[in-house]
PDB file of N, CA and C in Angstrom:
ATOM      1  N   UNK A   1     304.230  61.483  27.510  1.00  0.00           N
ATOM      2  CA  UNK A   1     303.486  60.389  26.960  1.00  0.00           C
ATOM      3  C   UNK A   1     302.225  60.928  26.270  1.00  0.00           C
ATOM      4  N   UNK A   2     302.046  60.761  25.182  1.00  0.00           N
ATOM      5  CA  UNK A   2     300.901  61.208  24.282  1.00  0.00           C
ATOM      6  C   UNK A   2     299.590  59.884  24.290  1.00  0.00           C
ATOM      7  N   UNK A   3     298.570  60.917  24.529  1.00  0.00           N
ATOM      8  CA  UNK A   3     297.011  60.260  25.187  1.00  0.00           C
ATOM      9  C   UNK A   3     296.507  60.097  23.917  1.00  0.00           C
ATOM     10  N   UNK A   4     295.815  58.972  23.449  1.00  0.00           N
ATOM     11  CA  UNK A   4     295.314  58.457  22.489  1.00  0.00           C
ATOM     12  C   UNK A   4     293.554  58.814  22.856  1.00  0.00           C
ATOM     13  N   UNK A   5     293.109  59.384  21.835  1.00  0.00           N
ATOM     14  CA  UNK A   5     291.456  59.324  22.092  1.00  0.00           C
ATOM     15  C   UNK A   5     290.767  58.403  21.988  1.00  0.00           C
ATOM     16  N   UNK A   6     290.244  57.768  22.820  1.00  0.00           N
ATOM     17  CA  UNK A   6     289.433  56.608  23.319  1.00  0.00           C
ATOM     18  C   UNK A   6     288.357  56.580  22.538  1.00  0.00           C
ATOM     19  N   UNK A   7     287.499  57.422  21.862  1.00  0.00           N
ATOM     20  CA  UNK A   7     286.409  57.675  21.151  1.00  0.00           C
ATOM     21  C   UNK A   7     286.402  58.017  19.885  1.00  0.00           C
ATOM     22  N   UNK A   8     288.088  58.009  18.998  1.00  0.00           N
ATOM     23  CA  UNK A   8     288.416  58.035  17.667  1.00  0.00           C
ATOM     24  C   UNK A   8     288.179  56.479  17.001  1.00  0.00           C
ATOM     25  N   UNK A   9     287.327  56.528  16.382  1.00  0.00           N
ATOM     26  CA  UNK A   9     287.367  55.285  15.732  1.00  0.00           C
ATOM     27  C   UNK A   9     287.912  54.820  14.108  1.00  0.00           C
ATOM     28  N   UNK A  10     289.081  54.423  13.850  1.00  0.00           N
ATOM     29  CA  UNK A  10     289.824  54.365  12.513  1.00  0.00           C
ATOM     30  C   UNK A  10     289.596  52.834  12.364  1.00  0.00           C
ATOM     31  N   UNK A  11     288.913  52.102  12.880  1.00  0.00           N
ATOM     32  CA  UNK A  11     288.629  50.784  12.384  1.00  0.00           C
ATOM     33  C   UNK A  11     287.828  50.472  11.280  1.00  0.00           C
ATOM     34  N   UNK A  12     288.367  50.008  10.293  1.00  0.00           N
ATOM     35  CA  UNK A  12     287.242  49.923   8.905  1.00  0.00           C
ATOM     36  C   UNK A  12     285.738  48.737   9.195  1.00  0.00           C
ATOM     37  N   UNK A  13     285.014  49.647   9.003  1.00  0.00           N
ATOM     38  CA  UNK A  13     283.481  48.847   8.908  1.00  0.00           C
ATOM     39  C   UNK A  13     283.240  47.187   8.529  1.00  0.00           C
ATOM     40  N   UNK A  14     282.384  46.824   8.890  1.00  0.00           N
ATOM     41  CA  UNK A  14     282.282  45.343   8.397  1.00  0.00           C
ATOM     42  C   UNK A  14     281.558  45.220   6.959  1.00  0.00           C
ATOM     43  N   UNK A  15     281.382  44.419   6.670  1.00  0.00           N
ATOM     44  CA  UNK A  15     281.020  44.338   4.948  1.00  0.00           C
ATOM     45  C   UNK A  15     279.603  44.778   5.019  1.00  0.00           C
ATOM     46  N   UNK A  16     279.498  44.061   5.644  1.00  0.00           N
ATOM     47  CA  UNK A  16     277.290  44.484   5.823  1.00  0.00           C
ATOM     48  C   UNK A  16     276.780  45.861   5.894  1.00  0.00           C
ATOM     49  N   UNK A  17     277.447  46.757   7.108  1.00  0.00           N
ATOM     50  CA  UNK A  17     277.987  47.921   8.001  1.00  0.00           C
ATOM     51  C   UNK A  17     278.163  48.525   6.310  1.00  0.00           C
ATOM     52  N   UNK A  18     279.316  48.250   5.505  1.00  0.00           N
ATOM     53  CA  UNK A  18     280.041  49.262   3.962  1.00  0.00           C
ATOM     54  C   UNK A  18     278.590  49.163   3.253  1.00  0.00           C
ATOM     55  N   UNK A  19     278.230  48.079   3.047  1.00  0.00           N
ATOM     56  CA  UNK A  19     276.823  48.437   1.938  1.00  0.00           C
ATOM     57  C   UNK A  19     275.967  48.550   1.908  1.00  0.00           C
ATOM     58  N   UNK A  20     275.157  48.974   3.646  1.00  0.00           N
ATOM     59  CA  UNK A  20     274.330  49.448   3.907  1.00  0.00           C
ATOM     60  C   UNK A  20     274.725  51.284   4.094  1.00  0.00           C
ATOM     61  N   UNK A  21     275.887  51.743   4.310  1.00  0.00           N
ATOM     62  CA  UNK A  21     275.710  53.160   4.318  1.00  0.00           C
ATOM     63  C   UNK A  21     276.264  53.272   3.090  1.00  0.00           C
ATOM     64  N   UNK A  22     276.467  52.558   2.231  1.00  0.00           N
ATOM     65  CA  UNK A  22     276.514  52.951   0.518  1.00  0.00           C
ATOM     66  C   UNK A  22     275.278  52.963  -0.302  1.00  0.00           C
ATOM     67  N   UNK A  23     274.815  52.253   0.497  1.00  0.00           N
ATOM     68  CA  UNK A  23     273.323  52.250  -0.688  1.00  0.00           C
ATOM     69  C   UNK A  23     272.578  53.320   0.381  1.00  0.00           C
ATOM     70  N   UNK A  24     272.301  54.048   1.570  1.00  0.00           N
ATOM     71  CA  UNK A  24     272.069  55.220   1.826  1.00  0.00           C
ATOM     72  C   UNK A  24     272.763  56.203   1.413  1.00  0.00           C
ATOM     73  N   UNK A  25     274.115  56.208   1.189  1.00  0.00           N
ATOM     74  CA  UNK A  25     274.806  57.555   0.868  1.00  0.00           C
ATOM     75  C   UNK A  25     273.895  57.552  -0.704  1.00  0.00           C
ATOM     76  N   UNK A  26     273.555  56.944  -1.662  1.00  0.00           N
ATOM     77  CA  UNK A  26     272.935  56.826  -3.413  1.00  0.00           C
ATOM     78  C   UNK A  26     271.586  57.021  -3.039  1.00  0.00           C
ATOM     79  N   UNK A  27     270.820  56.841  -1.967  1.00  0.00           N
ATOM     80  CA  UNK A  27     269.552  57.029  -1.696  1.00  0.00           C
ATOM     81  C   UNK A  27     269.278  58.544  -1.310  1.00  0.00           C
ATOM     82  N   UNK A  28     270.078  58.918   0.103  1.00  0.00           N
ATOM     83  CA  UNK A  28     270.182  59.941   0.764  1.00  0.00           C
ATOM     84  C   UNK A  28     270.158  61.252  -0.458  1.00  0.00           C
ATOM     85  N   UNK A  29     271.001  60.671  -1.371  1.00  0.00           N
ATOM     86  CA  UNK A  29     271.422  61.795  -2.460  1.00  0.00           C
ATOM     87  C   UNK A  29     270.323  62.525  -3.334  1.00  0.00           C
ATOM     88  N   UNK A  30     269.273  61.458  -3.322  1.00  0.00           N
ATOM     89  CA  UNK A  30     268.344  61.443  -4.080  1.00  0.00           C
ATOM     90  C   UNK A  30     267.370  63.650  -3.760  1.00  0.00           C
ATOM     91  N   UNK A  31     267.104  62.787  -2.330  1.00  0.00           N
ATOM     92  CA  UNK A  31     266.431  64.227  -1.685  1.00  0.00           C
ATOM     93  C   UNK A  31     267.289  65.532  -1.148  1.00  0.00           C
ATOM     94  N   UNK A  32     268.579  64.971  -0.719  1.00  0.00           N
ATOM     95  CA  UNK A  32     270.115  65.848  -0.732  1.00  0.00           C
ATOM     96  C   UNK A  32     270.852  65.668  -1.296  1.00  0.00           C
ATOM     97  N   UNK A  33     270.814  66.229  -2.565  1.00  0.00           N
ATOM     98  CA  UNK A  33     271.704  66.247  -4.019  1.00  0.00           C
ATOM     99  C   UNK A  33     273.071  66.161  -3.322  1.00  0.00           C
ATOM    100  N   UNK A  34     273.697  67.536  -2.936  1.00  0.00           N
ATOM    101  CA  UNK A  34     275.152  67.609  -2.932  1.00  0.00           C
ATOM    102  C   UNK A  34     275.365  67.564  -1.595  1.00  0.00           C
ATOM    103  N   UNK A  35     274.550  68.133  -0.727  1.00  0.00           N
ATOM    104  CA  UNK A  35     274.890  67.437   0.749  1.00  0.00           C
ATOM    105  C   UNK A  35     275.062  66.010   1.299  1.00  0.00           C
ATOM    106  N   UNK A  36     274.522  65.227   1.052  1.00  0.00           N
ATOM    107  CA  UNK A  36     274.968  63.998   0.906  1.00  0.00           C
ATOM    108  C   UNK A  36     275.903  63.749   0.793  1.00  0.00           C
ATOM    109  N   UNK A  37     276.349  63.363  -0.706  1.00  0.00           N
ATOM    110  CA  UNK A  37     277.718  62.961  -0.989  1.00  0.00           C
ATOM    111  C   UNK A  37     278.818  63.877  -0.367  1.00  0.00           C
ATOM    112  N   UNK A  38     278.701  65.041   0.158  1.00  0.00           N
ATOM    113  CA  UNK A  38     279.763  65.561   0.632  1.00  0.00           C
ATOM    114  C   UNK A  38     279.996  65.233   2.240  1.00  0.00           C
ATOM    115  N   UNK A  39     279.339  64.973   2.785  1.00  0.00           N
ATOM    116  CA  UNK A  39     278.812  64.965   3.893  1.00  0.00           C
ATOM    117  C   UNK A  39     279.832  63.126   4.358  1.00  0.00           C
ATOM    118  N   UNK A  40     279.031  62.404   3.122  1.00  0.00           N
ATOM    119  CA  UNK A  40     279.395  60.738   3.486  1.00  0.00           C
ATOM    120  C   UNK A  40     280.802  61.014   2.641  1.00  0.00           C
ATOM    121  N   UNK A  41     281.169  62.139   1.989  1.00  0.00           N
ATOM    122  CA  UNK A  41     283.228  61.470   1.888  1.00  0.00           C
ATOM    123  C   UNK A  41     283.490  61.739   2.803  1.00  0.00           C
ATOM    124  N   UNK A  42     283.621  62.830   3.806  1.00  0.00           N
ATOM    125  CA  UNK A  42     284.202  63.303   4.668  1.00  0.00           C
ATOM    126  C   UNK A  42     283.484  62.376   5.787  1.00  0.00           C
ATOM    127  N   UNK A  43     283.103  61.978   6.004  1.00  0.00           N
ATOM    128  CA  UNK A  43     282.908  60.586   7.135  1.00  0.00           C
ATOM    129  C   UNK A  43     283.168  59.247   6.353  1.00  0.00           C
ATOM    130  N   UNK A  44     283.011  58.531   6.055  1.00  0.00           N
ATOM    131  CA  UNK A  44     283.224  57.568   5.397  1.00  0.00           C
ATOM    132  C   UNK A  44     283.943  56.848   4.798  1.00  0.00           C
ATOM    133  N   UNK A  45     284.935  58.175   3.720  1.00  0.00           N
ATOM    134  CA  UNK A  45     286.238  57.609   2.708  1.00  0.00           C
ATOM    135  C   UNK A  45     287.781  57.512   3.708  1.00  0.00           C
ATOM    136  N   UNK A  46     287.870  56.193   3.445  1.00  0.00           N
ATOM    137  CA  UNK A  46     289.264  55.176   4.489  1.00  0.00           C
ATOM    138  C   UNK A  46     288.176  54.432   5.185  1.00  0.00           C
ATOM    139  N   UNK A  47     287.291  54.059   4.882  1.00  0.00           N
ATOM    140  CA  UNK A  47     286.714  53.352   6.055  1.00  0.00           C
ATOM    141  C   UNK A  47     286.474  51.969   5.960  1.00  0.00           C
ATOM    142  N   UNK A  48     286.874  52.125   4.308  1.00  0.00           N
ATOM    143  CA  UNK A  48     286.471  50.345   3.401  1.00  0.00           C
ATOM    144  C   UNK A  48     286.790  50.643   2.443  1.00  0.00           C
ATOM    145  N   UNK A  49     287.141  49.721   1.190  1.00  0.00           N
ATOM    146  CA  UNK A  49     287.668  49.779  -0.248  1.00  0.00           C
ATOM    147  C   UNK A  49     285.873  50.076  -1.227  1.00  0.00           C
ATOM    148  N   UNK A  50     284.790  49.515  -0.107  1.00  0.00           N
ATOM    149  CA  UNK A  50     283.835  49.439  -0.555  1.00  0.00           C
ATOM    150  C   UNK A  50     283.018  51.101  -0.322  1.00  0.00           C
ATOM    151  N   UNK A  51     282.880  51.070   1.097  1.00  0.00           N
ATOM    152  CA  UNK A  51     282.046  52.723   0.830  1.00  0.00           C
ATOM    153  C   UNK A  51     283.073  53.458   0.580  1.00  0.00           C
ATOM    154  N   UNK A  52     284.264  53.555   0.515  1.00  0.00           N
ATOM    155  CA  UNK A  52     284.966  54.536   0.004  1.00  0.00           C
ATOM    156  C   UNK A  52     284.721  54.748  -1.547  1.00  0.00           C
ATOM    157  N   UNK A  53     285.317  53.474  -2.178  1.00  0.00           N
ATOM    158  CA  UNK A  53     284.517  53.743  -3.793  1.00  0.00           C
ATOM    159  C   UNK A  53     283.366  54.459  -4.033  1.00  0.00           C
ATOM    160  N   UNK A  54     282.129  53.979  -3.031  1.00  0.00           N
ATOM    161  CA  UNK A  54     280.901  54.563  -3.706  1.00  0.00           C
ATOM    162  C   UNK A  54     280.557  56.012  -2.799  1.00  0.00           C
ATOM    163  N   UNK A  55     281.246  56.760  -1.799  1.00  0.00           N
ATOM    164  CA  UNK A  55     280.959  57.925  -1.615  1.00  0.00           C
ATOM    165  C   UNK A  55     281.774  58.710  -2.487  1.00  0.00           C
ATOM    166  N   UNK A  56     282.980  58.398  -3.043  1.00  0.00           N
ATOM    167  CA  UNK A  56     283.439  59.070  -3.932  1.00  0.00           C
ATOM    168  C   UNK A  56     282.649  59.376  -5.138  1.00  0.00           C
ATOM    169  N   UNK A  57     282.017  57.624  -5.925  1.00  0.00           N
ATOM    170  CA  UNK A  57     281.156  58.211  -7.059  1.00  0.00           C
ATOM    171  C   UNK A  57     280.422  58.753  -6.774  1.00  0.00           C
ATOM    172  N   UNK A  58     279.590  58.807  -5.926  1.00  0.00           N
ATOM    173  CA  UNK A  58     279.119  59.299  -5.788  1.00  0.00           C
ATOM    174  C   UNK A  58     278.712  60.925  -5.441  1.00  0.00           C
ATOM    175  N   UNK A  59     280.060  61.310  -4.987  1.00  0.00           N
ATOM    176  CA  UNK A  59     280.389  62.772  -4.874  1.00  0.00           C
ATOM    177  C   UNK A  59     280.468  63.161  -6.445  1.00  0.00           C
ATOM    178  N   UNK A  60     281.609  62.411  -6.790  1.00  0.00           N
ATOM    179  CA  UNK A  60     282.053  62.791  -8.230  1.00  0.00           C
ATOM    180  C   UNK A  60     280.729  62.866  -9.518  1.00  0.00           C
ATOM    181  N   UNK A  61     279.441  62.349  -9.330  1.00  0.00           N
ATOM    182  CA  UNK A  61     278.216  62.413  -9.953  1.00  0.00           C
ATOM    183  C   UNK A  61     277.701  63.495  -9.505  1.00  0.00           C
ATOM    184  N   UNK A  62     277.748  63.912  -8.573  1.00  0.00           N
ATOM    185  CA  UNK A  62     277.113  64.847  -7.553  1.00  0.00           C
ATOM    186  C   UNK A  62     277.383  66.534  -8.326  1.00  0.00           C
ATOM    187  N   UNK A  63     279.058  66.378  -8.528  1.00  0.00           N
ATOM    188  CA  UNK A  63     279.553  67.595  -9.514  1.00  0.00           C
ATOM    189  C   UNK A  63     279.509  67.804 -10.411  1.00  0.00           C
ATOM    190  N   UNK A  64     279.412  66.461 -11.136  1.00  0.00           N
ATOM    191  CA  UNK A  64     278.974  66.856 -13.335  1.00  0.00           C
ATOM    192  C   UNK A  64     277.877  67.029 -12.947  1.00  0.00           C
ATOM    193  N   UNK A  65     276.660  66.625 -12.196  1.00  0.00           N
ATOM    194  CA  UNK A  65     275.246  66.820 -12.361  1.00  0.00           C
ATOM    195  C   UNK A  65     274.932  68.204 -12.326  1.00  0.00           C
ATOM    196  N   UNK A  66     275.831  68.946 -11.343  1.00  0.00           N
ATOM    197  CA  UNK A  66     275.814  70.264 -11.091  1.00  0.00           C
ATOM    198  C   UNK A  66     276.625  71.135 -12.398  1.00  0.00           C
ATOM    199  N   UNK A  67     277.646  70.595 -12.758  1.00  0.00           N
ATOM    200  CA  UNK A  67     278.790  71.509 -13.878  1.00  0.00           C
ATOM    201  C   UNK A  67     277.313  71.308 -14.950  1.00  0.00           C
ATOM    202  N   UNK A  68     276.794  70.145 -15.294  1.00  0.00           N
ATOM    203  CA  UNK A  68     276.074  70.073 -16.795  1.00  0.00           C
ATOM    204  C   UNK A  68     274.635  70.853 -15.988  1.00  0.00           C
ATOM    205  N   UNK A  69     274.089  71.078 -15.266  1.00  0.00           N
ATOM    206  CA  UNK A  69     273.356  72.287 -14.843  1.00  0.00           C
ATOM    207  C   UNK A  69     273.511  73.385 -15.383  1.00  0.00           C
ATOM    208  N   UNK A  70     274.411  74.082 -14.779  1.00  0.00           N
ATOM    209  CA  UNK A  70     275.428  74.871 -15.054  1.00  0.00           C
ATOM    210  C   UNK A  70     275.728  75.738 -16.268  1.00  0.00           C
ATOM    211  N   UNK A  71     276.033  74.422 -17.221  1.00  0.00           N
ATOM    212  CA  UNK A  71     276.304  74.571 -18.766  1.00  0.00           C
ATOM    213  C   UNK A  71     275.082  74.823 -19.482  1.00  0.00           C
ATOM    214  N   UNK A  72     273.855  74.195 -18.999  1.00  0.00           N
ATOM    215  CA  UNK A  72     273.044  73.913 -19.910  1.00  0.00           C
ATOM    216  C   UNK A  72     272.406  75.703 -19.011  1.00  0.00           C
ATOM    217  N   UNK A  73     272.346  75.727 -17.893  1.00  0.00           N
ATOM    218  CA  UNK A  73     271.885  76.829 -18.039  1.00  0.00           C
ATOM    219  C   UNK A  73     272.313  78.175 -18.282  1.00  0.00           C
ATOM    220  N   UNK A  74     273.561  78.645 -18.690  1.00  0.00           N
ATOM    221  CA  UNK A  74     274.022  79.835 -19.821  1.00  0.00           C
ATOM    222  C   UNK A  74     274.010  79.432 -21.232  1.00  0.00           C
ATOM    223  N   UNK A  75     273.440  78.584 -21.683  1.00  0.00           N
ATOM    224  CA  UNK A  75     273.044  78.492 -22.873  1.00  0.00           C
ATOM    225  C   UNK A  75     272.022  78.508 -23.390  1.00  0.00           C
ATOM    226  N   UNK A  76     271.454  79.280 -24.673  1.00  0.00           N
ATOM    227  CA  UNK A  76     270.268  79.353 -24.855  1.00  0.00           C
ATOM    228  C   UNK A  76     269.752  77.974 -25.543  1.00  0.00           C
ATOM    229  N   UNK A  77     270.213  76.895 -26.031  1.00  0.00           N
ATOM    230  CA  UNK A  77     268.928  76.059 -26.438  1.00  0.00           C
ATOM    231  C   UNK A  77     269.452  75.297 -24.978  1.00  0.00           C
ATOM    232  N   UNK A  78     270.342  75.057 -23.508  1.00  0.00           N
ATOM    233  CA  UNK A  78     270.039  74.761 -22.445  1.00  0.00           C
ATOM    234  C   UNK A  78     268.745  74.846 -21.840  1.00  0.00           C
ATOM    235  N   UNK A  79     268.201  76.006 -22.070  1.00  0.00           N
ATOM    236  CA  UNK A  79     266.985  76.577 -21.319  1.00  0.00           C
ATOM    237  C   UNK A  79     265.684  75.067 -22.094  1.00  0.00           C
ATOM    238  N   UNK A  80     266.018  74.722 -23.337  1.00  0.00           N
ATOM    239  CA  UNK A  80     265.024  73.456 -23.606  1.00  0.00           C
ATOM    240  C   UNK A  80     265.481  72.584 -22.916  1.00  0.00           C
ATOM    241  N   UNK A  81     266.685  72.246 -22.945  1.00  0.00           N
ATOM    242  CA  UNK A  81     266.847  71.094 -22.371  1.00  0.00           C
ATOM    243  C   UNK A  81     267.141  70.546 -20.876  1.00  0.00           C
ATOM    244  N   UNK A  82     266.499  71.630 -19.847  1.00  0.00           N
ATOM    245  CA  UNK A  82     267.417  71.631 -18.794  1.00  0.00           C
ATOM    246  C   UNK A  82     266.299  70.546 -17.759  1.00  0.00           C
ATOM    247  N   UNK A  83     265.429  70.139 -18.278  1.00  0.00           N
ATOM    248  CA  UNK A  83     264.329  68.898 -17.513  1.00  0.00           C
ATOM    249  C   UNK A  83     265.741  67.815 -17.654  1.00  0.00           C
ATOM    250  N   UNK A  84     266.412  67.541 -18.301  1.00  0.00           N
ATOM    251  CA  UNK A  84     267.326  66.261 -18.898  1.00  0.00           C
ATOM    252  C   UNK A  84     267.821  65.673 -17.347  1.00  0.00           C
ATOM    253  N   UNK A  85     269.074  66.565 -16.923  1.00  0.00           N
ATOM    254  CA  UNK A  85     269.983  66.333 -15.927  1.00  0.00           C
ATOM    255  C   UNK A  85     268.878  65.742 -14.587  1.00  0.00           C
ATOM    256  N   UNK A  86     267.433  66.351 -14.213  1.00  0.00           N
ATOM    257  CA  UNK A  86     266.958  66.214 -12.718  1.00  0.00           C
ATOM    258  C   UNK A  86     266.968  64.599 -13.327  1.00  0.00           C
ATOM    259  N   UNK A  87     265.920  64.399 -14.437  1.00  0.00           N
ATOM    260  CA  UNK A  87     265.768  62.896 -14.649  1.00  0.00           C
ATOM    261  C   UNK A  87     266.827  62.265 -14.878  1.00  0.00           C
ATOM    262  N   UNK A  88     267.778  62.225 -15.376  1.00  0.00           N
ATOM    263  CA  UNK A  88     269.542  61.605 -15.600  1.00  0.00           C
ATOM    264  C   UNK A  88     269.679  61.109 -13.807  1.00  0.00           C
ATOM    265  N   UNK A  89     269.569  62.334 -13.755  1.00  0.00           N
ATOM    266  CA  UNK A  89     270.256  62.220 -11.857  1.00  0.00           C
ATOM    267  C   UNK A  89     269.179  61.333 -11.092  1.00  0.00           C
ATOM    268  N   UNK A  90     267.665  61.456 -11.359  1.00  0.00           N
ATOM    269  CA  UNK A  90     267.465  60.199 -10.432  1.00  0.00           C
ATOM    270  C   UNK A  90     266.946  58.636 -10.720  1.00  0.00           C
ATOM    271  N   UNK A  91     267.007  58.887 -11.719  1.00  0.00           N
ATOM    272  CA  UNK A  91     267.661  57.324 -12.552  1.00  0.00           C
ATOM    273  C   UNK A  91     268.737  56.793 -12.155  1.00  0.00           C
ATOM    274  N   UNK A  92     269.767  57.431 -12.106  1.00  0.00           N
ATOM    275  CA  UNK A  92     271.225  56.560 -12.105  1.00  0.00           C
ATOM    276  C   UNK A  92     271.561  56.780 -10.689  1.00  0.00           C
ATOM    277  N   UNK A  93     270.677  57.711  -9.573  1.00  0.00           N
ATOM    278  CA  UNK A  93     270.826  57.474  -8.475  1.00  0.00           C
ATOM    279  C   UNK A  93     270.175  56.101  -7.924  1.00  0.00           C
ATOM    280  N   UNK A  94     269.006  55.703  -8.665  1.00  0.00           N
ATOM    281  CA  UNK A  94     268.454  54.515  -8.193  1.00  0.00           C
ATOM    282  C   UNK A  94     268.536  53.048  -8.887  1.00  0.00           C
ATOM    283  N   UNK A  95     269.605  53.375  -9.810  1.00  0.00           N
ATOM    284  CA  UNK A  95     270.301  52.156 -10.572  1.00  0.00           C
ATOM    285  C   UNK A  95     271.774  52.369  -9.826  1.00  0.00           C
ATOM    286  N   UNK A  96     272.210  53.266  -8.874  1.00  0.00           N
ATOM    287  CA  UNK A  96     273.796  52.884  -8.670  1.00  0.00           C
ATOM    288  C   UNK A  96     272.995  52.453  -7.060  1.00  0.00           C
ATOM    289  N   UNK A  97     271.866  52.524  -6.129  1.00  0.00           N
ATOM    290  CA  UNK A  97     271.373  51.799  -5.011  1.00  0.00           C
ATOM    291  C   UNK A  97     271.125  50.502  -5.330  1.00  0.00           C
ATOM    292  N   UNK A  98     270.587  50.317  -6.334  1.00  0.00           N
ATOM    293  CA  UNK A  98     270.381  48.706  -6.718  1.00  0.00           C
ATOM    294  C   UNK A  98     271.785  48.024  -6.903  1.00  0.00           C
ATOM    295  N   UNK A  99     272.283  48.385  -7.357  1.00  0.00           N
ATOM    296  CA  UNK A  99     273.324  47.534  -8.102  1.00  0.00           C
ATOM    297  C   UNK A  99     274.415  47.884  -6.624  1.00  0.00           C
ATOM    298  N   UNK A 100     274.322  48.765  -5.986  1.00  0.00           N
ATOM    299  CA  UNK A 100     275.113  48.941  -4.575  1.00  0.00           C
ATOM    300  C   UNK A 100     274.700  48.037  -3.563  1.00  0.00           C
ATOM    301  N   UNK A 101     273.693  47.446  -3.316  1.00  0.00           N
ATOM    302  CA  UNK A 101     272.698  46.647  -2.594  1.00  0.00           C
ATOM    303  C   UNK A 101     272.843  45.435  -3.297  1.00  0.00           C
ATOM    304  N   UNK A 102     273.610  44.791  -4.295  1.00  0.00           N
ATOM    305  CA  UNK A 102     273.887  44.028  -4.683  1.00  0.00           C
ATOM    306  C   UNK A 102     274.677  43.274  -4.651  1.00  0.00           C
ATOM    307  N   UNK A 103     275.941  44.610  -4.500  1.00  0.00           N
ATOM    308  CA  UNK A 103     277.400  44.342  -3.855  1.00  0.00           C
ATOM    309  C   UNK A 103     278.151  44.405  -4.842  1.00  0.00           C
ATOM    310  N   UNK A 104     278.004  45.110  -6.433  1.00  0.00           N
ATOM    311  CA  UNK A 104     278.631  45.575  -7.039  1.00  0.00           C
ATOM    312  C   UNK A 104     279.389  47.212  -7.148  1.00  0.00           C
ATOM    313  N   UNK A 105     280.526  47.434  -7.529  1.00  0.00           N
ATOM    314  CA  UNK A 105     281.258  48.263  -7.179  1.00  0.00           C
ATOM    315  C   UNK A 105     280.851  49.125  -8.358  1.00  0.00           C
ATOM    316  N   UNK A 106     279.573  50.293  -8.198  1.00  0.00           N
ATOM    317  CA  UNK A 106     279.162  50.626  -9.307  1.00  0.00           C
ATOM    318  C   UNK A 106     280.298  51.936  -9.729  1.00  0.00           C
ATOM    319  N   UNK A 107     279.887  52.341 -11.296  1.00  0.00           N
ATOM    320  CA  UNK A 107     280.757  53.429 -11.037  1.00  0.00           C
ATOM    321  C   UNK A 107     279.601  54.016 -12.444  1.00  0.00           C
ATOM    322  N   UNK A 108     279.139  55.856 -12.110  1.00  0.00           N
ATOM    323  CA  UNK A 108     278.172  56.166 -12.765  1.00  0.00           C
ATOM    324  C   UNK A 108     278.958  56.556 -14.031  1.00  0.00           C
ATOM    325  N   UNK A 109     278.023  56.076 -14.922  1.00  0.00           N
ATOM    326  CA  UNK A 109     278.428  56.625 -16.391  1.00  0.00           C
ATOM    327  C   UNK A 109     278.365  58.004 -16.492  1.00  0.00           C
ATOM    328  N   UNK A 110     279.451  58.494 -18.028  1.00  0.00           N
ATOM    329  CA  UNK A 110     279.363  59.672 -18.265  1.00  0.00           C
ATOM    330  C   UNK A 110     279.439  60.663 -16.899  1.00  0.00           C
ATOM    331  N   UNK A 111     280.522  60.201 -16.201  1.00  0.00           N
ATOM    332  CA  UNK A 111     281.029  60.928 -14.911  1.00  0.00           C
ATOM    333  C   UNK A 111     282.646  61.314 -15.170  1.00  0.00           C
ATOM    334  N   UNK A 112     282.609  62.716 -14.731  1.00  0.00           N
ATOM    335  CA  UNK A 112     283.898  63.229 -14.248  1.00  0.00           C
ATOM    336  C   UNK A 112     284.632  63.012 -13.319  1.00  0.00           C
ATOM    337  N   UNK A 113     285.951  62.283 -13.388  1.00  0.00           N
ATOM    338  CA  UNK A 113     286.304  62.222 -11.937  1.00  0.00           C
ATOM    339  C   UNK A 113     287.392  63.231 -11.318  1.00  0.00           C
ATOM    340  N   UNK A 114     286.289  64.063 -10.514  1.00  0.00           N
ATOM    341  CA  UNK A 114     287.079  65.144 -10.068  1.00  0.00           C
ATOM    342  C   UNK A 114     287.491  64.640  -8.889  1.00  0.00           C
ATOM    343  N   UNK A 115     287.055  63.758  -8.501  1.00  0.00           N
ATOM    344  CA  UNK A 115     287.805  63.047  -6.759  1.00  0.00           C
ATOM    345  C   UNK A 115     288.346  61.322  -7.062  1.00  0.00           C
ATOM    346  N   UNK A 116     289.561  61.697  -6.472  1.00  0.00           N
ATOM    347  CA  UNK A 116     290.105  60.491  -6.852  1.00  0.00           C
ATOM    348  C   UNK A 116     290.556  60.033  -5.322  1.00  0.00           C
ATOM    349  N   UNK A 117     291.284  58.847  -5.615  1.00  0.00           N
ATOM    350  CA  UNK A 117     291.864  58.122  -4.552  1.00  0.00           C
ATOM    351  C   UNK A 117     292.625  58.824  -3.491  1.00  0.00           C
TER     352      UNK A 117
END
């Protein structure tokens, strides 16, 4: 007879419960760029249709912010422009908390989606 763990919890969150650790996972991100979002897929995604969506975009913002880093910095006119991405990134981190705290299913512009369903 196989023992079930008493302390595994696969029950999906309540609505209140999904968009309060969604609009922390877009906040959290702010001061922990990529720890964050990596941190809240791997806890979080299956847990709701709702924080699952937004730890994903949120991961998936997490990696162009870093790839266009990246780009802009082996390139030489990058080196002007590389102030762009910090301000990009915490703008649209604090327009995808608002609009997450709203209860819209944001999804960040000009994003790669390297993580899918």
């Amino acid at each position: 007879m196989a023992k079930s763990n008493p302390y595994a919890s696969n029950s999906p969150m309540s609505k209140d419960g999904e968009k309060a650790w969604a609009v922390a996972g877009h906040l959290l991100a702010i001061p922990f760029e990529f720890l964050a979002p990596v941190i809240g897929y791997i806890a979080f995604n299956g847990k709701g249709p709702f924080i699952s969506h937004h730890v994903r975009q949120s991961l998936n913002f997490g990696i162009t912010m870093l790839l266009a880093v990246v780009v802009l910095a082996v390139s030489i006119i990058g080196w002007v422009l590389l102030w762009v991405p910090p301000l990009v990134w915490l703008i649209f981190r604090i327009i995808a908390a608002i609009k997450t705290s709203q209860g819209e299913f944001y999804k960040y512009p000009l994003t790669i989606e390297f993580v899918k369903k």
